[in-house]
Protein backbone atom coordinates (compact mmCIF):
# COMPACT_ATOMS: atom_id res chain seq x y z
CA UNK A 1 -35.92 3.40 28.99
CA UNK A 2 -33.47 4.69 25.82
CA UNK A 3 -33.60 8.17 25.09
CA UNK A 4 -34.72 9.13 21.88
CA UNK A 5 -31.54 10.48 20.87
CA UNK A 6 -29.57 6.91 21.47
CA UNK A 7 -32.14 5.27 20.19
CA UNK A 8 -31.92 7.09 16.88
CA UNK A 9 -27.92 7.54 17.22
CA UNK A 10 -28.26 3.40 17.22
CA UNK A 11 -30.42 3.25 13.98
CA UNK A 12 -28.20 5.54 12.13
CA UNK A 13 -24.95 3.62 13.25
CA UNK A 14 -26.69 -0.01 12.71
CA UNK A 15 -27.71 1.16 9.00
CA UNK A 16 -24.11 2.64 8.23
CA UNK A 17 -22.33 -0.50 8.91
CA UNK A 18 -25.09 -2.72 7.26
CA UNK A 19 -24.58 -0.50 3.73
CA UNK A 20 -20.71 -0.46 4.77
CA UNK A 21 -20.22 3.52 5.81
CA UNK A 22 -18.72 1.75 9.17
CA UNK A 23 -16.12 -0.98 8.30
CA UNK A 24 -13.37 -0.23 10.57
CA UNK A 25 -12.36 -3.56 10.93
CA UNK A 26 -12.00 -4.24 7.31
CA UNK A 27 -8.41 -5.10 5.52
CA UNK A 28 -8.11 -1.18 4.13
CA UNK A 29 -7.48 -0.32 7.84
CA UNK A 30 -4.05 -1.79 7.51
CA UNK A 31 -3.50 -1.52 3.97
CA UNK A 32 -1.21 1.21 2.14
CA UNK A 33 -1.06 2.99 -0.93
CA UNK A 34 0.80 5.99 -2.51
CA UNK A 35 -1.22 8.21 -0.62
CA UNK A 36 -0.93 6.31 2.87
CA UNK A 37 2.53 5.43 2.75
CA UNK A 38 4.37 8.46 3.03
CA UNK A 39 2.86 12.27 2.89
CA UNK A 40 5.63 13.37 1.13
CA UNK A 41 5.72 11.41 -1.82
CA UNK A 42 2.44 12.34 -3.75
CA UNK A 43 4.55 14.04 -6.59
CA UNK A 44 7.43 11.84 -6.71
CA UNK A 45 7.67 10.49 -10.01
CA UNK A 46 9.16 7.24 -7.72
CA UNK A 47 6.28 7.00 -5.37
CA UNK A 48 5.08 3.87 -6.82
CA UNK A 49 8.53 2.69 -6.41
CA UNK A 50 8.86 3.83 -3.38
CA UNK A 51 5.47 2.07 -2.07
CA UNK A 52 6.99 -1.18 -3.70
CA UNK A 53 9.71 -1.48 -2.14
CA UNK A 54 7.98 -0.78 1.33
CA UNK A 55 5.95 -3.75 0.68
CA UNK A 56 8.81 -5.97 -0.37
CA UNK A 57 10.51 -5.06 2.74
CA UNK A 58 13.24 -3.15 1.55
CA UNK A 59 12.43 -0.11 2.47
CA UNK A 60 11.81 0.93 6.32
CA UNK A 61 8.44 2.52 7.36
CA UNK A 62 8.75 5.42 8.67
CA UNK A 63 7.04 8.44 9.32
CA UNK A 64 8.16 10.65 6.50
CA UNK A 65 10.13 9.09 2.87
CA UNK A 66 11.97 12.63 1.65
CA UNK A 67 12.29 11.98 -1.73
CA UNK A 68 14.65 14.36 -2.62
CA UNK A 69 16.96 13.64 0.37
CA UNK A 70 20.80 12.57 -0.99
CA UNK A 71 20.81 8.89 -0.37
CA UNK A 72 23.13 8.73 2.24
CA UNK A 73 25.49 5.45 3.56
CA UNK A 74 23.59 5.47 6.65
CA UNK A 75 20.03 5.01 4.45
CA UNK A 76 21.88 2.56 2.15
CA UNK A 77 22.88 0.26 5.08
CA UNK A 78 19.14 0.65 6.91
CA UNK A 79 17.93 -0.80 3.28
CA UNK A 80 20.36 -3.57 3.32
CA UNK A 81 19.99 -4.47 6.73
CA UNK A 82 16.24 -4.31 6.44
CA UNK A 83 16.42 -6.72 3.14
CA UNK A 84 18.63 -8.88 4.72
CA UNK A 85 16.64 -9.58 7.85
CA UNK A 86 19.59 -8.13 10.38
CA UNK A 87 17.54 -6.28 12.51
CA UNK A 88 13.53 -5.76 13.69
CA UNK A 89 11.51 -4.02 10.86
CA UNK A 90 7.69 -3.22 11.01
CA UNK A 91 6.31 0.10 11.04
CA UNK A 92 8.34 3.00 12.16
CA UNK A 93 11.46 0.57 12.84
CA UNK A 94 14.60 2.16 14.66
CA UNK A 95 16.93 3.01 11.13
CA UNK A 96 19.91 3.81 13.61
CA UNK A 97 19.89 0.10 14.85
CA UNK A 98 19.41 -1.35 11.11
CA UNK A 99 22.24 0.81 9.67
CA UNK A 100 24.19 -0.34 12.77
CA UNK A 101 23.58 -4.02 12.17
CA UNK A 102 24.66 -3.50 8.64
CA UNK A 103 28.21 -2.04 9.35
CA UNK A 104 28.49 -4.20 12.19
CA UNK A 105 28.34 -7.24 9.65
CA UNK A 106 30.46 -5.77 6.82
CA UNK A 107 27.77 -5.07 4.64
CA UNK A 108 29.27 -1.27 4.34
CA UNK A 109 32.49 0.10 5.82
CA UNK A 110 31.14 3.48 6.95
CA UNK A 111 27.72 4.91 7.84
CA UNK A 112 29.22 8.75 6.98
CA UNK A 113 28.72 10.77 3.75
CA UNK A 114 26.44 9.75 0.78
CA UNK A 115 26.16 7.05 -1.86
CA UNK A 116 27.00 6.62 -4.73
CA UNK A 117 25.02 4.24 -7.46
CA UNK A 118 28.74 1.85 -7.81
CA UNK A 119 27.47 1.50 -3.48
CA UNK A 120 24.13 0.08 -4.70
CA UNK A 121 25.04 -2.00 -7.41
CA UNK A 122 27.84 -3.43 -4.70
CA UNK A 123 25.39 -3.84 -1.60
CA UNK A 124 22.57 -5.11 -3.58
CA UNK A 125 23.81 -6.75 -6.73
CA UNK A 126 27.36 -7.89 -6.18
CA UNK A 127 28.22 -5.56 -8.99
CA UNK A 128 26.63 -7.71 -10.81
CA UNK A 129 25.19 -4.42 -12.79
CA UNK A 130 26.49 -2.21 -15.28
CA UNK A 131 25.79 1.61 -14.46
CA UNK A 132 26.15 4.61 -16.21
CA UNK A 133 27.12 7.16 -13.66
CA UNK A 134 28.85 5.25 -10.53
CA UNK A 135 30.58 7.81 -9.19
CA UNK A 136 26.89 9.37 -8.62
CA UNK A 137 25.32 10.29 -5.68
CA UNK A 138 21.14 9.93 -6.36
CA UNK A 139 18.37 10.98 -4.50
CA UNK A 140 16.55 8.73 -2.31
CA UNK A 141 14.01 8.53 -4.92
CA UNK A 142 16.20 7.85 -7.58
CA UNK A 143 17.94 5.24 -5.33
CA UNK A 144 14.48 3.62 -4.98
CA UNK A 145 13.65 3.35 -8.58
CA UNK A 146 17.19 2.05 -9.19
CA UNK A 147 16.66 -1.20 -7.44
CA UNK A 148 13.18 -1.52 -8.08
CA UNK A 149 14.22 -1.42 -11.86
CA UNK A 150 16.69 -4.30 -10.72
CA UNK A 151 14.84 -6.31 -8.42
CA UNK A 152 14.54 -9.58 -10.97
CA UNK A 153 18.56 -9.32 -11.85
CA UNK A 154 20.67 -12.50 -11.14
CA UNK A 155 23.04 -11.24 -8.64
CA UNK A 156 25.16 -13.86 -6.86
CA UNK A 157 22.96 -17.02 -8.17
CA UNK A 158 19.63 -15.23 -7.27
CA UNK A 159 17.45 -12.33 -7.87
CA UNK A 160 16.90 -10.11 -5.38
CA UNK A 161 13.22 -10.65 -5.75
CA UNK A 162 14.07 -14.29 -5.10
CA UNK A 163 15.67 -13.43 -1.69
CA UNK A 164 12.76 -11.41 -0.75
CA UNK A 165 10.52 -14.21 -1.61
CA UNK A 166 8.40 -12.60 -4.01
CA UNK A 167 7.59 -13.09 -7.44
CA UNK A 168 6.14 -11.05 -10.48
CA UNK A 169 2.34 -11.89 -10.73
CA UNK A 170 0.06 -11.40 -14.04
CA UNK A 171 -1.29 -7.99 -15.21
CA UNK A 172 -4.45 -7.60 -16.42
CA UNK A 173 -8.23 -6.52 -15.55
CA UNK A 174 -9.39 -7.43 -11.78
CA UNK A 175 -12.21 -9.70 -12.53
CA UNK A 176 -13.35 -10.07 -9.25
CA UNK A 177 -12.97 -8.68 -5.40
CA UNK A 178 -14.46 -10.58 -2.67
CA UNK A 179 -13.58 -9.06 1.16
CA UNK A 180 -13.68 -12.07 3.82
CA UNK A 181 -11.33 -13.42 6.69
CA UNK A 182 -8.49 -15.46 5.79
CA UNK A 183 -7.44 -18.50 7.63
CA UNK A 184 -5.33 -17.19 10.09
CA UNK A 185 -8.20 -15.01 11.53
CA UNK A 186 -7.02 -12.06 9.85
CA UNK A 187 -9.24 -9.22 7.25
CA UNK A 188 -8.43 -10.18 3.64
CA UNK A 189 -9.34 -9.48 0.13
CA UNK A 190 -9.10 -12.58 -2.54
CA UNK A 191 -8.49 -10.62 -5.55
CA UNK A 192 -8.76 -12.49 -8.60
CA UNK A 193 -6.16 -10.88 -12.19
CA UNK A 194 -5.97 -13.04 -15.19
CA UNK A 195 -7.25 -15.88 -13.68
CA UNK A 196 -4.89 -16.35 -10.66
CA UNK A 197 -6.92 -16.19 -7.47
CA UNK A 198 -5.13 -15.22 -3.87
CA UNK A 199 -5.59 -13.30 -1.50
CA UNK A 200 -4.13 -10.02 0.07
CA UNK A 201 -3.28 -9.15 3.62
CA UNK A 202 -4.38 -6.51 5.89
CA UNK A 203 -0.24 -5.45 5.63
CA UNK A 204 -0.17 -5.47 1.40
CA UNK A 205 0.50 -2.52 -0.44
CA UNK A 206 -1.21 -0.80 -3.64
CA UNK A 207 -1.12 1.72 -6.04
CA UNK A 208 -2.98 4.25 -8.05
CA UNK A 209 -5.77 3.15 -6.31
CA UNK A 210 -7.77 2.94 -2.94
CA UNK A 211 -6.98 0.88 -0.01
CA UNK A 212 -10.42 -0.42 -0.10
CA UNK A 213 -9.75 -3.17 -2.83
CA UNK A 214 -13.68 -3.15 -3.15
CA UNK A 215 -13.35 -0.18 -5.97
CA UNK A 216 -10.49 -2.07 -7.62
CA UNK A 217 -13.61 -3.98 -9.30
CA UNK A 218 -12.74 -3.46 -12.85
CA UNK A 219 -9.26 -1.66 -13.06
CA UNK A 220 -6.54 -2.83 -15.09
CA UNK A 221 -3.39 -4.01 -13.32
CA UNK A 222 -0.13 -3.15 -14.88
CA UNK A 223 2.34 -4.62 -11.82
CA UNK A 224 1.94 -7.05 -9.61
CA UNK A 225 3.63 -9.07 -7.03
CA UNK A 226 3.12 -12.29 -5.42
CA UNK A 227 4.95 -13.18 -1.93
CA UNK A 228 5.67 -17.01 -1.27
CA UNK A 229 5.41 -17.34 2.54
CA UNK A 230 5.90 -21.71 2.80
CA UNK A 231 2.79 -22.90 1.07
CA UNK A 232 0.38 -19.87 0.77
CA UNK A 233 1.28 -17.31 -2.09
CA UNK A 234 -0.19 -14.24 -1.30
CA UNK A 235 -0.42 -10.76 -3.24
CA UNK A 236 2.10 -7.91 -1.97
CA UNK A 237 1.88 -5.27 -4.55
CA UNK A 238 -0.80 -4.57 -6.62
CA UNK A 239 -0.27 -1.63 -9.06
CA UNK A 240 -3.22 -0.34 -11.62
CA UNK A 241 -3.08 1.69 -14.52
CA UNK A 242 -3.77 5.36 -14.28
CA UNK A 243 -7.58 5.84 -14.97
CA UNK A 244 -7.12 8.28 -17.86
CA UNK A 245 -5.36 5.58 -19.77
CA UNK A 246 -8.41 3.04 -19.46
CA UNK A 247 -10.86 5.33 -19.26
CA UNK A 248 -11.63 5.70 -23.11
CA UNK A 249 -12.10 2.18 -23.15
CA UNK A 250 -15.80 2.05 -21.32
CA UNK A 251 -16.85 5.82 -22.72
CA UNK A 252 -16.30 7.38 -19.07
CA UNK A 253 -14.14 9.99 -17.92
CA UNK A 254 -11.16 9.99 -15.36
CA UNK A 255 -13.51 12.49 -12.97
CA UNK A 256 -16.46 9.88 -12.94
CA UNK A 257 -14.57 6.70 -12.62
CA UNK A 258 -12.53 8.44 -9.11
CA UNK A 259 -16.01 9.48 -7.82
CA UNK A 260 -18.21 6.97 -8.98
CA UNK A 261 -18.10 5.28 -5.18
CA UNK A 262 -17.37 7.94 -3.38
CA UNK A 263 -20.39 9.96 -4.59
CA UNK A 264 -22.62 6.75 -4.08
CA UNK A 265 -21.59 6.67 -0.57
CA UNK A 266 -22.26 10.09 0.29
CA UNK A 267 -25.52 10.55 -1.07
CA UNK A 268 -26.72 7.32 0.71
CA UNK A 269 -24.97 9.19 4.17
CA UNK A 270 -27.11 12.21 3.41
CA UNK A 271 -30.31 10.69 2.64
CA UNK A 272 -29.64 8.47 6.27
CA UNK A 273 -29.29 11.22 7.88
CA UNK A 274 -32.12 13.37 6.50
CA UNK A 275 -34.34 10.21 7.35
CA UNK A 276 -33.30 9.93 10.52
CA UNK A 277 -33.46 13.62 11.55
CA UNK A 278 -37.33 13.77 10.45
CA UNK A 279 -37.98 10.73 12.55
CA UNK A 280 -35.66 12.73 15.09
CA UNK A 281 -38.22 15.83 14.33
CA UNK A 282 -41.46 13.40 14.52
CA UNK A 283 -40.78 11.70 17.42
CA UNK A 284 -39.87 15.40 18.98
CA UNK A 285 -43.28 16.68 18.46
CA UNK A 286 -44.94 13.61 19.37
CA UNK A 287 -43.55 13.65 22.90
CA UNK A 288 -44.50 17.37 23.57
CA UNK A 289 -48.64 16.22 22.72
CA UNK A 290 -48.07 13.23 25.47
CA UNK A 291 -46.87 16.05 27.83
């Protein structure tokens, strides 16, 4: 026979994951966002950059981002190597072996010192660009919003977006959310913006938002990107508008659009809980009068 206490530890967990307090397996698991990402980027004014260029594959995951790190030669040729496919990325990917395959095939000549912006615009753009301040060394952050500023500039006969196989997607209010499995077996949102429907992958990235596309209901996209992988176009970035500059729109404010869901959530925790510890309390009492 079940003891009480599993039998009301079962209840509690059954009802959680039918109102969705226990989802583990959803596409948010996987997903990233400006918050996710990296820790140390929450201030950067480049973060969404940043998070961009993660999710175009530019960018190497790992476990810290430091902004205000000088962009080095050895972080320039781990970028370049990762865009160009020269070595194993993924999450927390070896940067020693990327900026190793990138000297190795000429892509720089040294992986000592810093670079400059005249490095970028060489490694990434054939020189294709015409900067200000060459001789400058930037920060990693400012290296970051550099190339995401460039990302749709001819450069050799294509963009680098085009290399990446990505796209820019519409902008616009997300009409609808729907959380399912995709073909492949794999968690997925279909997110529908300006009437383009498609679907993001457990491995997309967001931002100025949640990872739970769910709450995206509503919110008013002002980037987005679409990756072309052979015949299925997917979504890899999805960027909203801050909520204080939509907010004035519907009459709310900034503090009840965050919460909204959050606050839902809890209460419907605490009032689960508070049911099930008077049944926890009934059942208690009844057992001691069988006794």
């Amino acid at each position: 026979m079940k003891r009480p206490g599993h039998f009301l530890l079962a209840i509690l967990l059954a009802v959680m994951a039918a109102s969705g307090l226990l989802e583990t397996g959803r596409a948010e698991a996987h997903i990233k966002n400006g918050a996710s990402q990296f820790p140390d980027i929450e201030y950067s004014d480049a973060r969404f950059d940043v998070v961009l260029l993660v999710g175009a594959g530019v960018i190497p995951q790992t476990p810290v981002f430091e902004p205000d790190a000088p962009f080095s030669r050895a972080n320039l040729a781990a970028w370049a190597a990762l865009t160009r496919g020269l070595a194993a990325g993924g999450e927390t990917p070896d940067t020693q072996s990327l900026a190793a395959a990138a000297r190795k095939q000429g892509v720089v000549d040294s992986l000592a010192g810093n670079a400059t912006y005249a490095d970028i615009n060489k490694v990434f753009f054939h020189d294709q660009l015409t900067v200000k301040q060459p001789g400058t060394v930037p920060t990693k952050a400012e290296a970051a919003s550099f190339i995401a500023a460039h990302l749709d500039t001819s450069a050799g006969g294509k963009s680098l977006l085009d290399k990446l196989g990505l796209q820019p997607g519409p902008t616009g209010k997300v009409t609808k959310v729907e959380s399912g499995m995709a073909p492949d077996g794999d968690s997925a949102y279909t997110v529908t913006i300006a009437g383009q429907t498609h679907m993001l992958y457990e491995h997309g990235r967001v931002a100025n938002g949640p990872t739970d596309l769910i709450q995206w209901q509503g919110r008013e996209i002002r980037r987005s990107f679409l990756h072309h992988d052979g015949d299925r176009v997917v979504w890899a970035y999805l960027e909203a508008k801050p909520v204080q500059a939509v907010a004035a729109d519907d009459g709310s404010t900034p503090q009840q659009q965050q919460t909204a869901p959050v606050k839902t959530n809890r209460n419907l925790l605490y009032g689960l809980s508070a049911a099930v510890l008077v049944l926890g309390v009934l059942l208690f009492f009844r057992r001691k009068r069988v006794a």
